[in-house]
Protein backbone atom coordinates (compact mmCIF):
# COMPACT_ATOMS: atom_id res chain seq x y z
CA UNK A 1 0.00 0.00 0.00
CA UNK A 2 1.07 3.55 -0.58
CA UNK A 3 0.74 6.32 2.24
CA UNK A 4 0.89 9.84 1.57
CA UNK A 5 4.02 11.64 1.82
CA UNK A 6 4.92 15.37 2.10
CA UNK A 7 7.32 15.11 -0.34
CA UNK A 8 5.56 13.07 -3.05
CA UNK A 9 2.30 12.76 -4.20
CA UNK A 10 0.66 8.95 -4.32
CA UNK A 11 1.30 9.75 -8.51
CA UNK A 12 4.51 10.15 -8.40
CA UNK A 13 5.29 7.54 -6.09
CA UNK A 14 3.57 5.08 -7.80
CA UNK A 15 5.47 6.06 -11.07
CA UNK A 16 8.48 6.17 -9.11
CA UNK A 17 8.04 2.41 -8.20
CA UNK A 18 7.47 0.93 -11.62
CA UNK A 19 10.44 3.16 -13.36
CA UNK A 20 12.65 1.45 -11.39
CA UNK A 21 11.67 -1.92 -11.03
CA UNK A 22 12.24 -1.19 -14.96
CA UNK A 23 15.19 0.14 -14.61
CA UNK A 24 16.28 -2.83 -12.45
CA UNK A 25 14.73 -5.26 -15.15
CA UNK A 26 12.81 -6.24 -12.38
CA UNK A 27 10.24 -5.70 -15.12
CA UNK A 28 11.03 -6.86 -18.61
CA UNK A 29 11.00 -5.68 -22.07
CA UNK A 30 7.55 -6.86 -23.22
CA UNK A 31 5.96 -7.46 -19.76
CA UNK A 32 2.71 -6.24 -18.92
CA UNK A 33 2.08 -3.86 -16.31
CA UNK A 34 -1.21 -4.40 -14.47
CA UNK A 35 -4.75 -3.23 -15.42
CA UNK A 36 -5.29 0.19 -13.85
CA UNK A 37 -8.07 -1.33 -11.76
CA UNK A 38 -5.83 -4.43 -10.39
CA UNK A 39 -3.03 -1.90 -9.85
CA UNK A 40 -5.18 0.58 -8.10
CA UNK A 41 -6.58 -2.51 -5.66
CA UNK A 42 -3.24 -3.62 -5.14
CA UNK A 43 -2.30 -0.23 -4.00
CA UNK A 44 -5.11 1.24 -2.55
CA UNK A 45 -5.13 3.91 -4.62
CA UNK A 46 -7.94 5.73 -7.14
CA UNK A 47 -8.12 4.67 -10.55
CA UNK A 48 -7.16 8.27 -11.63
CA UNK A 49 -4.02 7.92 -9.48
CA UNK A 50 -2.99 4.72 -11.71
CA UNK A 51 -3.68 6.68 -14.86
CA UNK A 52 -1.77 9.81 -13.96
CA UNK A 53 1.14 7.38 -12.89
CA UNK A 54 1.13 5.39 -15.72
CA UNK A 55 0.97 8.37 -18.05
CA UNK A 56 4.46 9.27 -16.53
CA UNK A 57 5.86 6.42 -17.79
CA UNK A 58 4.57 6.60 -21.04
CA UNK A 59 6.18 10.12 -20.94
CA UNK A 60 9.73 9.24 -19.33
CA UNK A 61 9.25 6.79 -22.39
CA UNK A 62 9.25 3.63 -20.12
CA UNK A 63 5.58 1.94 -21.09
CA UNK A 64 3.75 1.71 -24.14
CA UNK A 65 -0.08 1.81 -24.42
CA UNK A 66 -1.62 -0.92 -26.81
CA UNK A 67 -5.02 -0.63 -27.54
CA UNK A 68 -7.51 -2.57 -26.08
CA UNK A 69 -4.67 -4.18 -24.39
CA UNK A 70 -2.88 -2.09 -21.59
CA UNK A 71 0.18 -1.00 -20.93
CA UNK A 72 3.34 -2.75 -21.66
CA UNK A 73 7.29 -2.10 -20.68
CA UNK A 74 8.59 -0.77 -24.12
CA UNK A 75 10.91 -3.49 -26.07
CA UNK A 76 13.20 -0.51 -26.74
CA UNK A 77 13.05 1.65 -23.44
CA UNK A 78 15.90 3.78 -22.38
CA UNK A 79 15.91 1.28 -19.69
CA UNK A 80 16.38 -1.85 -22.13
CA UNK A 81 19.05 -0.48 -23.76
CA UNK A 82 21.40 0.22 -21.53
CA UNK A 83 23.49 -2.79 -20.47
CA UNK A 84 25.67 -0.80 -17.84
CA UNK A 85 26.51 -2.88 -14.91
CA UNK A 86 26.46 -1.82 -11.04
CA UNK A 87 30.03 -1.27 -9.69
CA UNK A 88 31.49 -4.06 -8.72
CA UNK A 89 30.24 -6.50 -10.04
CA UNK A 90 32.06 -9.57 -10.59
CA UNK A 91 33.27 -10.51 -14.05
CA UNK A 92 31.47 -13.79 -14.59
CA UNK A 93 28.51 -12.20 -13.20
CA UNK A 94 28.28 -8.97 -15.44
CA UNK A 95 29.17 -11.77 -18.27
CA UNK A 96 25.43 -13.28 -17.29
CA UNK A 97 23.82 -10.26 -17.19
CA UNK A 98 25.24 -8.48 -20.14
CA UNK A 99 24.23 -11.83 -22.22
CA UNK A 100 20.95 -12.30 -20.58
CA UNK A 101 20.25 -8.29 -21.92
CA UNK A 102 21.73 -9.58 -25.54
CA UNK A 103 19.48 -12.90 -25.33
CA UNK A 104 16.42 -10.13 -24.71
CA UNK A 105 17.26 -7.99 -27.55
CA UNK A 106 18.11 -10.87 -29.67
CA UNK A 107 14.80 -12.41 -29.17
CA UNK A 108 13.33 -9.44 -30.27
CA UNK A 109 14.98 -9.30 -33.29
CA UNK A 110 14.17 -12.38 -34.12
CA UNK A 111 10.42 -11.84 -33.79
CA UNK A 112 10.85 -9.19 -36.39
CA UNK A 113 12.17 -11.43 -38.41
CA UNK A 114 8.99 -14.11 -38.05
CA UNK A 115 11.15 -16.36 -36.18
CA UNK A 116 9.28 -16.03 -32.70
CA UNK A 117 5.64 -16.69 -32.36
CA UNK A 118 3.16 -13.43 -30.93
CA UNK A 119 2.25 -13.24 -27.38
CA UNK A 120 5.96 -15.02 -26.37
CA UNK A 121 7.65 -12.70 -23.92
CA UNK A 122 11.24 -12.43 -23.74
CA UNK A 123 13.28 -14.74 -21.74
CA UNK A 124 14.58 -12.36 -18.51
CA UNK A 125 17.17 -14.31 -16.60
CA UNK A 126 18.87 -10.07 -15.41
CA UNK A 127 15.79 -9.81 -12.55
CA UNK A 128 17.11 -12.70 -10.17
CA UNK A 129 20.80 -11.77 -11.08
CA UNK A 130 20.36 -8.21 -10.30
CA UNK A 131 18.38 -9.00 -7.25
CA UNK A 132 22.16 -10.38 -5.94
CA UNK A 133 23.50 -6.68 -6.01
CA UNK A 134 19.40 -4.52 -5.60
CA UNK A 135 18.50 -4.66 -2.18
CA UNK A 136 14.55 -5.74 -2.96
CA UNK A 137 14.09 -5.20 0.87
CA UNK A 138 15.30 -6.99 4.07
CA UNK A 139 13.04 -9.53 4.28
CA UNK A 140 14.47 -12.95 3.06
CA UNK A 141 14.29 -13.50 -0.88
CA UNK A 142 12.07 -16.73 -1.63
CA UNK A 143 13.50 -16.48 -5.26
CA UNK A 144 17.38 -16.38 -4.90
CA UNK A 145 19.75 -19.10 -5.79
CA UNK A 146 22.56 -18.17 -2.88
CA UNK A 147 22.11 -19.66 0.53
CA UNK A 148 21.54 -16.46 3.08
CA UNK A 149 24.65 -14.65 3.59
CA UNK A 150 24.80 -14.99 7.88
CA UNK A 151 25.00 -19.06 6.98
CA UNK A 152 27.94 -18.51 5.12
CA UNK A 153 29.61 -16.46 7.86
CA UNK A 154 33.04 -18.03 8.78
CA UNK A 155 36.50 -17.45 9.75
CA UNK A 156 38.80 -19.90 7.90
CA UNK A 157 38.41 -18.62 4.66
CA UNK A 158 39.47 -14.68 5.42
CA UNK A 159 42.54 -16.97 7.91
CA UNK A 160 43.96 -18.60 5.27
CA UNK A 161 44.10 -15.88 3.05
CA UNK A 162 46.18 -14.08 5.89
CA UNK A 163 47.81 -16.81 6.31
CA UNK A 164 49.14 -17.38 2.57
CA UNK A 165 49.24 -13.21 2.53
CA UNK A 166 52.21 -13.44 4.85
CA UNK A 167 53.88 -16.27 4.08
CA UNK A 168 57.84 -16.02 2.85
CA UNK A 169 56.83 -16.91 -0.92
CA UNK A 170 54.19 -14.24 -1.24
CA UNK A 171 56.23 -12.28 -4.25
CA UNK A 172 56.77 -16.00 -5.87
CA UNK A 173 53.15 -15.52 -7.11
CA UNK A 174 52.16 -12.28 -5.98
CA UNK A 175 54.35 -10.57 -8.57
CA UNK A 176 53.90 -12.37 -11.27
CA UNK A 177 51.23 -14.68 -13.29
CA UNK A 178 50.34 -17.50 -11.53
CA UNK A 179 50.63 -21.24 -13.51
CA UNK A 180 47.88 -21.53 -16.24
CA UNK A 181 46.01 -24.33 -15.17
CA UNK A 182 45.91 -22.92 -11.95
CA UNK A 183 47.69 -23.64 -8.65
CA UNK A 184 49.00 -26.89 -8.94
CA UNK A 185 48.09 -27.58 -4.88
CA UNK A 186 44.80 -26.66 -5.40
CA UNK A 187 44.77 -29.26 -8.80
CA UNK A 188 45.92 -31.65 -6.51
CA UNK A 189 43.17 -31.74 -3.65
CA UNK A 190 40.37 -31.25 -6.49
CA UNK A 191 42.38 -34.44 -7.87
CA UNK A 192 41.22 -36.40 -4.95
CA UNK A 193 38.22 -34.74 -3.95
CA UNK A 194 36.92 -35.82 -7.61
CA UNK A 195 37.87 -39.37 -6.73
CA UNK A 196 35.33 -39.41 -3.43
CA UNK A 197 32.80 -38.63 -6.56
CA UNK A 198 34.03 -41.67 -8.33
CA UNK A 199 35.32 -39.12 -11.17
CA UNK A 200 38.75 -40.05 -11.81
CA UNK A 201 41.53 -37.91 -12.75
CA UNK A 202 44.73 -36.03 -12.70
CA UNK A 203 46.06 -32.51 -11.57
CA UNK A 204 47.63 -32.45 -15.23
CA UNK A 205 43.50 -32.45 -16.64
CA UNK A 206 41.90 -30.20 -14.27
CA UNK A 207 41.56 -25.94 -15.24
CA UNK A 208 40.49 -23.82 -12.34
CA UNK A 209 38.37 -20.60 -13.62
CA UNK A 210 36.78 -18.10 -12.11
CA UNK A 211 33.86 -19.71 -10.85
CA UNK A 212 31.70 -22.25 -12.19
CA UNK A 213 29.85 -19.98 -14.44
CA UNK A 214 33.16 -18.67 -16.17
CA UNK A 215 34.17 -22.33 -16.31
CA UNK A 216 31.02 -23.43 -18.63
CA UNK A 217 32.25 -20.05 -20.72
CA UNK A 218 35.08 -22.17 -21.58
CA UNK A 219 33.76 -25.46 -22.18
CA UNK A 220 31.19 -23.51 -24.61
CA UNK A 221 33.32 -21.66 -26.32
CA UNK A 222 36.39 -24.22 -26.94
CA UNK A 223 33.73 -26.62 -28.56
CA UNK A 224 30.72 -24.95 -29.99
CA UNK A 225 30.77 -22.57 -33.01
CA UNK A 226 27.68 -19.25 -33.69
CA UNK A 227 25.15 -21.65 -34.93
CA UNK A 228 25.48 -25.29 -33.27
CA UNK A 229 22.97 -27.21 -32.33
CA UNK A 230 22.95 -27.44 -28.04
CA UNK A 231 20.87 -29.61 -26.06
CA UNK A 232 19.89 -27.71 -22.33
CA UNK A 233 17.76 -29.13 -19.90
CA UNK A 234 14.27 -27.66 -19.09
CA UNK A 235 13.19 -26.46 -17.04
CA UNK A 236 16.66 -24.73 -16.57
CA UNK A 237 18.28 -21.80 -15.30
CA UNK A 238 17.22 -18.77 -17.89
CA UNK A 239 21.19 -17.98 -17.48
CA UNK A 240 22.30 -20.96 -19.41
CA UNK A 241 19.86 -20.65 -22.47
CA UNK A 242 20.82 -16.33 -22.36
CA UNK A 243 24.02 -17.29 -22.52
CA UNK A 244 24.33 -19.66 -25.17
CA UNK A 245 21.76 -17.47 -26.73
CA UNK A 246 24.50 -14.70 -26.83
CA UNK A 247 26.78 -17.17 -28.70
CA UNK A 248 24.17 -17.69 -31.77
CA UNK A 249 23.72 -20.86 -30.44
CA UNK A 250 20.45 -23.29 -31.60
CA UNK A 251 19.13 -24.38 -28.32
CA UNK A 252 17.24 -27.02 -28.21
CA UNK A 253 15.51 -27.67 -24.77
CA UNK A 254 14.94 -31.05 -23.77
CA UNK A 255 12.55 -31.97 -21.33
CA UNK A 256 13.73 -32.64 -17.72
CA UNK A 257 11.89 -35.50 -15.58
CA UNK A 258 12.84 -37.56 -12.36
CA UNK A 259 14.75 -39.80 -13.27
CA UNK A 260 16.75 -37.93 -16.29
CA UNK A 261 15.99 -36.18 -19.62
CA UNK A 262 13.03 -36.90 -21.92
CA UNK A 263 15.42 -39.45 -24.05
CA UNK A 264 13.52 -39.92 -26.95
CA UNK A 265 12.94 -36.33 -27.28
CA UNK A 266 16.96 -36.56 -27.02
CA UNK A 267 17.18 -39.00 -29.45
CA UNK A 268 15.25 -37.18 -32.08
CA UNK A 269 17.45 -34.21 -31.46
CA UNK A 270 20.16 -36.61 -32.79
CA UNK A 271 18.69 -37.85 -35.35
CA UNK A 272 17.58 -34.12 -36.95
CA UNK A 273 19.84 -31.74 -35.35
CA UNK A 274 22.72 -33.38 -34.70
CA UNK A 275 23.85 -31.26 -31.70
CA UNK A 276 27.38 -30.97 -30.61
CA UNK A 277 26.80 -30.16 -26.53
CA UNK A 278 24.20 -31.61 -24.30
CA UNK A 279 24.36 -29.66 -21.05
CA UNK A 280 23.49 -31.36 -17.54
CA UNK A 281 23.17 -30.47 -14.20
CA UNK A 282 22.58 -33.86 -12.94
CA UNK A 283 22.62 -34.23 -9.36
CA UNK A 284 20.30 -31.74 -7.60
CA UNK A 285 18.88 -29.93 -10.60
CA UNK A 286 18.02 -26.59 -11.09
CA UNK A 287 15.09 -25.90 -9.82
CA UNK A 288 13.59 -29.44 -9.63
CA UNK A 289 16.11 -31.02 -7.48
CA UNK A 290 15.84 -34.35 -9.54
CA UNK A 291 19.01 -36.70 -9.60
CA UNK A 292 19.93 -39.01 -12.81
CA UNK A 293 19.18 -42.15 -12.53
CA UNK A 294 21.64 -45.06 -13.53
CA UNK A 295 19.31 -45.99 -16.57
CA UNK A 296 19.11 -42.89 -18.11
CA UNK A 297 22.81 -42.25 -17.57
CA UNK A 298 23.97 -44.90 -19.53
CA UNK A 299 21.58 -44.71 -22.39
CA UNK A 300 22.47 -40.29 -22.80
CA UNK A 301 26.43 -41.95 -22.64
CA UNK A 302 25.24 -44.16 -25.57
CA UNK A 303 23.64 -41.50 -27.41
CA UNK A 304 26.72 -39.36 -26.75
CA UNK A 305 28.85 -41.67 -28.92
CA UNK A 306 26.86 -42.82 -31.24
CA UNK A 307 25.83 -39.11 -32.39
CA UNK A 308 29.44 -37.83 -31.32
CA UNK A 309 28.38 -35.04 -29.11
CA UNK A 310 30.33 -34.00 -25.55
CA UNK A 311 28.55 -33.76 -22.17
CA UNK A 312 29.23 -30.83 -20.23
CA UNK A 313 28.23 -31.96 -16.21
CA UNK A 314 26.99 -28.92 -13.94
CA UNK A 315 27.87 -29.86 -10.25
CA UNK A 316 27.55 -26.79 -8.49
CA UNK A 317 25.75 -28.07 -5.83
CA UNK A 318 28.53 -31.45 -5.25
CA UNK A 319 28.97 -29.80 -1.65
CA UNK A 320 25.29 -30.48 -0.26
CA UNK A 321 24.64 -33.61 -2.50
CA UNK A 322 25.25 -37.06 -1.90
CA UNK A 323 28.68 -38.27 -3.25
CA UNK A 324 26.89 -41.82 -4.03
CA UNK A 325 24.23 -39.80 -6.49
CA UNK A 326 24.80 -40.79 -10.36
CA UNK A 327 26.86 -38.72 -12.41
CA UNK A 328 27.94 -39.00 -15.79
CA UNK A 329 31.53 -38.50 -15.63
CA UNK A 330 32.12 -41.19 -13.23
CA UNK A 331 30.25 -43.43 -15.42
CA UNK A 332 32.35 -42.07 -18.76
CA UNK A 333 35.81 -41.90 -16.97
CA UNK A 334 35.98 -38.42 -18.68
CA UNK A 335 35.57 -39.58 -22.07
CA UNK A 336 33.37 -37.64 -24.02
CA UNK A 337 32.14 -35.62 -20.85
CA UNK A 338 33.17 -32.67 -18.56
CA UNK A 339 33.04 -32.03 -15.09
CA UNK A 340 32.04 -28.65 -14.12
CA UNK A 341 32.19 -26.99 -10.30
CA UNK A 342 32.84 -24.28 -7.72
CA UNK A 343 32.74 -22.91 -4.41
CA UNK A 344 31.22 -20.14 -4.57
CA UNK A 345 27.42 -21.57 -3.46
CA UNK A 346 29.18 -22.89 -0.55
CA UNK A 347 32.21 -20.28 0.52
CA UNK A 348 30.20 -17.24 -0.65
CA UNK A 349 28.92 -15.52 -3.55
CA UNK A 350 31.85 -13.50 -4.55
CA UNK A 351 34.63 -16.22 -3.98
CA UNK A 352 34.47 -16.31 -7.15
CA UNK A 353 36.65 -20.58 -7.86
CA UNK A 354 35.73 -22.66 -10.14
CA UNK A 355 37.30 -25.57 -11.78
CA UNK A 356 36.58 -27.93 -14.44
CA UNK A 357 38.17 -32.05 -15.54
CA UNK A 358 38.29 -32.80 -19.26
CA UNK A 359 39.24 -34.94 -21.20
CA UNK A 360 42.93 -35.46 -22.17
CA UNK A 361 42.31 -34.30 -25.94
CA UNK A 362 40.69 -31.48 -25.06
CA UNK A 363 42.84 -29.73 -21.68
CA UNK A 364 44.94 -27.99 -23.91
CA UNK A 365 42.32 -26.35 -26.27
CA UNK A 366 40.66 -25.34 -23.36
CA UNK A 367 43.30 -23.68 -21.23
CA UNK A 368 44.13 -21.52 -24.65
CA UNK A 369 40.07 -20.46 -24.35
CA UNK A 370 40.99 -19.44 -20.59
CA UNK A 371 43.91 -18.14 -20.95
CA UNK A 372 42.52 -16.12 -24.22
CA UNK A 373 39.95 -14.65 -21.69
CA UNK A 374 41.79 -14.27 -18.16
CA UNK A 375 45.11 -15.36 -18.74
CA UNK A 376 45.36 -17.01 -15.26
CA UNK A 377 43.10 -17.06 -11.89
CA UNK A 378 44.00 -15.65 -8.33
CA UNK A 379 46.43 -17.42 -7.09
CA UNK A 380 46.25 -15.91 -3.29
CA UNK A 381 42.68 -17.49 -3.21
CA UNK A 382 43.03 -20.51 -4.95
CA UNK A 383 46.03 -21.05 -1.96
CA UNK A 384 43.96 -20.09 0.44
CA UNK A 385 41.44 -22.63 -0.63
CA UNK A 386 43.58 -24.79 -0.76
CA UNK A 387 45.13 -24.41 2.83
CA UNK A 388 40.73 -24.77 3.48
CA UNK A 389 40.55 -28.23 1.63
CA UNK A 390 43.76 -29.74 2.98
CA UNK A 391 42.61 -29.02 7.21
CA UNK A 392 39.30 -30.33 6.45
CA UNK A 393 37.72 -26.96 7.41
CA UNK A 394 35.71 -26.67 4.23
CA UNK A 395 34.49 -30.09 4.76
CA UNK A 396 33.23 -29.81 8.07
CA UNK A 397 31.50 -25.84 6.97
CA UNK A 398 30.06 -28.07 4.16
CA UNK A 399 28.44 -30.38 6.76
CA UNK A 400 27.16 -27.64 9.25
CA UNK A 401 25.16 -25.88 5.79
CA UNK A 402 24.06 -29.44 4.99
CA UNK A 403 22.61 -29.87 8.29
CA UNK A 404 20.87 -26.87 8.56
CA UNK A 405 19.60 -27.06 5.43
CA UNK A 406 18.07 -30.47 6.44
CA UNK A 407 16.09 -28.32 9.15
CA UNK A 408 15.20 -25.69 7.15
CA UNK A 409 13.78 -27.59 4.41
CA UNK A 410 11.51 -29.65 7.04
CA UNK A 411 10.35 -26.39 7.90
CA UNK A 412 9.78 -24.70 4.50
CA UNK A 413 7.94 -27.63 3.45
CA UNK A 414 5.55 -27.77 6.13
CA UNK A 415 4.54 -24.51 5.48
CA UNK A 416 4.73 -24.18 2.10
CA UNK A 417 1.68 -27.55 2.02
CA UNK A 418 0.02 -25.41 4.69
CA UNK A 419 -0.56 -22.79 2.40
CA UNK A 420 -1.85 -24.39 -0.34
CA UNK A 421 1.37 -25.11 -2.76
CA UNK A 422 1.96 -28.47 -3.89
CA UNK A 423 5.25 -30.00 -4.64
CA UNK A 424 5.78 -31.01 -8.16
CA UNK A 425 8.88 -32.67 -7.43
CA UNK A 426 10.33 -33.91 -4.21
CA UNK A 427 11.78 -31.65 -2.25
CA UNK A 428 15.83 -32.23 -1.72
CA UNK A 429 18.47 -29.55 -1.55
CA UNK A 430 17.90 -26.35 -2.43
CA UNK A 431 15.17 -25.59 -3.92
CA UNK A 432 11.57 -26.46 -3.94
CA UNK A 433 9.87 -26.74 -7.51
CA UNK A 434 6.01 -25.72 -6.46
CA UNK A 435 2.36 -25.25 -7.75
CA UNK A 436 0.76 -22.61 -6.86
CA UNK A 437 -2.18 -22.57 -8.99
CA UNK A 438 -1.97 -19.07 -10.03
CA UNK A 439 0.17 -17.36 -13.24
CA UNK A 440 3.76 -17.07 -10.91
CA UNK A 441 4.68 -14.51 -13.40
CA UNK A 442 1.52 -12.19 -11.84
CA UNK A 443 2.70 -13.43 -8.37
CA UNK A 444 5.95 -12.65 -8.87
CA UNK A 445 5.10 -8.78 -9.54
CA UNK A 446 2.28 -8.86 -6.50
CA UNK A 447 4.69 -10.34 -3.93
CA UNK A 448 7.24 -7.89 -5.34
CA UNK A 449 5.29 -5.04 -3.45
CA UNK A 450 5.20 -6.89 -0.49
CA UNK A 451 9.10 -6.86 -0.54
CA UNK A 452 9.76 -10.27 -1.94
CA UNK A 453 12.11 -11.12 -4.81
CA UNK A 454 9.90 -14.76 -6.72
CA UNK A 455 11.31 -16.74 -8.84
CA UNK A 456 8.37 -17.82 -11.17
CA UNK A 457 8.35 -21.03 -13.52
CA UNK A 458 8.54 -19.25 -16.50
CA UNK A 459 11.76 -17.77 -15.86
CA UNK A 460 13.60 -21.54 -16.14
CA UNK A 461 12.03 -22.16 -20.15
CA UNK A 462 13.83 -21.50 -23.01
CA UNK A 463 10.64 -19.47 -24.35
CA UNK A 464 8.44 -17.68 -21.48
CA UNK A 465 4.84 -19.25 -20.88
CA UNK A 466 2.84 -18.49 -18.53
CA UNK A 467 2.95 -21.22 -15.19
CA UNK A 468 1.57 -22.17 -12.25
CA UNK A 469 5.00 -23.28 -10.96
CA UNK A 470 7.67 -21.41 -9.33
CA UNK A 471 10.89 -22.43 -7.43
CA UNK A 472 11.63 -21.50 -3.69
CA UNK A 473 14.61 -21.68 -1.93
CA UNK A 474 13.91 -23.42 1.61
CA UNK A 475 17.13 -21.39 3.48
CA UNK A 476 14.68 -18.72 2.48
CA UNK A 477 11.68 -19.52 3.15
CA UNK A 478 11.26 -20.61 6.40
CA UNK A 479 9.67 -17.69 8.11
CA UNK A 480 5.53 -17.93 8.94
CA UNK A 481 5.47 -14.14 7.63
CA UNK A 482 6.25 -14.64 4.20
CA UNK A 483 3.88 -17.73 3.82
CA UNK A 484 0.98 -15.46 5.28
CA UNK A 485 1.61 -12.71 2.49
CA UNK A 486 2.02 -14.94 0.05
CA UNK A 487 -1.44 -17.21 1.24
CA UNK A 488 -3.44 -13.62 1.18
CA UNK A 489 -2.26 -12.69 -2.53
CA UNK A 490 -2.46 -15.99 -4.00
CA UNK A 491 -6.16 -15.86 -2.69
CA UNK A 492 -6.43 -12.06 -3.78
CA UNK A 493 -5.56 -13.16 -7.48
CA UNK A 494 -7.98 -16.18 -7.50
């Protein structure tokens, strides 16, 4: 609800609200801004009020009035144009953003063109990423992909960094590029860690990056040409199908269920496209929280050589998941697949270490696409980590997260059934992949004037639709007060 103010007039503050949640792409290019009689309710405010705001917008050249239709974020707003990202921000991050604004634009063009269908909206993946760095509010945010930042709060990390800070051979790497592979004690541990996985390999194969997302940059761009045909899980996360989108790529989304893909959507993928990447996050995907099962691991490693395409494996979440769980390059032996992860999910947001295994054939091809790109990694943190992995202290943080995690979720859960969402998947790490029974896209934009940052179903298709589904994230979600707001819109909207 609004309230008046002194300094601005219900108008202006209403206007003032939308231009930046524009601004923000908190709104995207395409997306339609409620009627003036749901916005008015929602803001108990006049009808006139919503009208006078809304014809600010138009003016500041935000919106776009379509007959008989309503009032729409313009395609090519000041706002959609610029690509400018917020200080700071980390490179592999304002790499995701800048190609999620691309994939936007792109999309559009391709409309024009009679290549997109009417009534699709753009695929947005910027709103969640620049929720990381816009403070929505200080509730928690039910809709962001980072565990809470007081559960990552530690003290080893920032000690070991000291500690390698001040040791004798600081210059040795300080003052000069580090090795480009990446620091070969840090290879080493990953070396064995991999093996707990079953994933065997050597320090001589394994490429640490900056972060797991810069580390799929490579893997992309070492085998894929503008153009190639690239199968992606879906649902998925929007940032994988922008970014490949960015590259020209032909994405072709296969269908993701419990056990595994869709494979005979897979197979005919094969058989007409003949793609050259199939990427998987198979334990603990994104947002489902489905693991592969042995079957259907087997039969994508037989499709994988019979059609000649590589696997790229997504195991960003290895550090809260099972080592027993299936995964495809410990059933390959790093054959025709890739093994991506990081630390970042677990350490914190902005440590930004990532690493991937590859095959033999292909470790030198890659490191020229790294080193092309970065031309080496921090070598203070990767020590540091190091120094972490070797006294067991980022195993043990690993366990308290997992453990409280296991709380939390019991928690979420229960109140998530109590208010009226059912699971569409079970619910296991992360994230919770609900129904809520109403368009999560409409949610998503009610809840965000309650405070709270959504991450609806659409958001995780290659081509926006509308849904009833919507991912949670149950370190988020475990406070009574959010499930009450969210209970009283959800039955506002029905």
């Amino acid at each position: 609800m609004l309230m008046k103010s002194a300094t601005q007039s219900l108008t202006e503050q209403l206007s003032a609200r939308f231009a930046e949640r524009i601004r923000n792409r908190l709104l995207a290019p395409g997306a339609r801004l409620p009627s003036v009689r749901q916005c008015a309710e929602q803001n108990g405010v006049s009808p006139s009020t919503v009208v006078a705001a809304y014809d600010q917008l138009l003016a500041q050249g935000l919106v776009e009035a379509r007959k008989n239709r309503g009032f729409f974020v313009r395609e090519n707003s000041p706002a959609a144009d610029r690509l400018a990202m917020p200080d700071g921000l980390p490179a592999d991050l304002a790499t995701e953003s800048v190609a999620a604004n691309w994939s936007t634009a792109h999309w559009f063009s391709a409309r024009a063109a009679g290549r997109a269908g009417p009534g699709v909206s753009p695929v947005n993946a910027t709103a969640l990423i620049r929720g990381m760095f816009h403070k929505i509010s200080d509730k928690p945010q039910p809709g962001m992909g980072v565990f809470p930042p007081h559960w990552l709060e530690s003290t080893f990390m920032p000690a070991a960094v000291r500690k390698v800070s001040s040791s004798r051979n600081l210059q040795d790497f300080s003052l000069q590029y580090g090795e480009p592979l990446g620091d070969a004690g840090l290879r080493r541990l990953l070396a064995k860690k991999l093996a707990t996985l079953n994933v065997h390999t050597v320090p001589e194969h394994i490429i640490t990056t900056v972060g797991a997302t810069h580390a799929l940059d490579i893997v992309s761009r070492t085998l894929l040409r503008p153009g190639d045909p690239v199968m992606v899980e879906e649902p998925g996360w929007a940032v994988e199908f922008a970014r490949l989108a960015a590259m020209g790529m032909h994405i072709l989304p296969v269908p993701r269920r419990a056990d595994g893909p869709d494979l005979e959507v897979m197979a005919r993928y094969c058989e007409v496209h003949r793609p050259k990447l199939y990427v998987s996050v198979s334990v603990f995907h994104n947002p489902t929280g489905y693991c592969l099962s042995p079957g259907s691991a087997h039969r994508i490693l037989q499709l994988a050589n019979q059609h000649n395409f590589h696997v790229v494996e997504d195991d960003t979440y290895s550090h809260i998941a099972p080592e027993h769980a299936t995964r495809l390059t410990a059933l390959d032996g790093l054959s025709r697949t890739i093994y991506v992860s990081g630390f970042a999910k677990i350490l914190a947001p902005n440590w930004r270490i990532g690493y991937l295994a590859a095959p033999a054939a292909l470790v030198e091809p890659m490191l020229d696409t790294k080193l092309l790109a970065t031309l080496t990694t921090p070598a203070l943190l990767e020590k540091a980590l190091a120094l972490c992995i070797e006294q067991g202290q980022l195993r043990r943080h690993a366990e308290r997260i997992r453990t409280r995690l296991d709380a939390a979720r019991s928690r979420s859960v229960k109140l998530a059934l109590q208010s009226g969402c059912n699971f569409a998947a079970e619910p296991v790490g992360l994230f919770g992949w609900v129904d809520t029974g109403v368009d999560t896209d409409a949610l998503a934009q009610r809840m965000l004037d309650e405070g709270y940052l959504m991450a609806p179903g659409a958001l995780f298709h290659a081509e926006r639709k509308p849904s009833t589904l919507m991912r949670i994230n149950f370190a988020t979600t475990q406070e009574a007060a959010f499930w009450k707001t969210y209970q009283r819109v959800v039955n506002a909207m029905r």
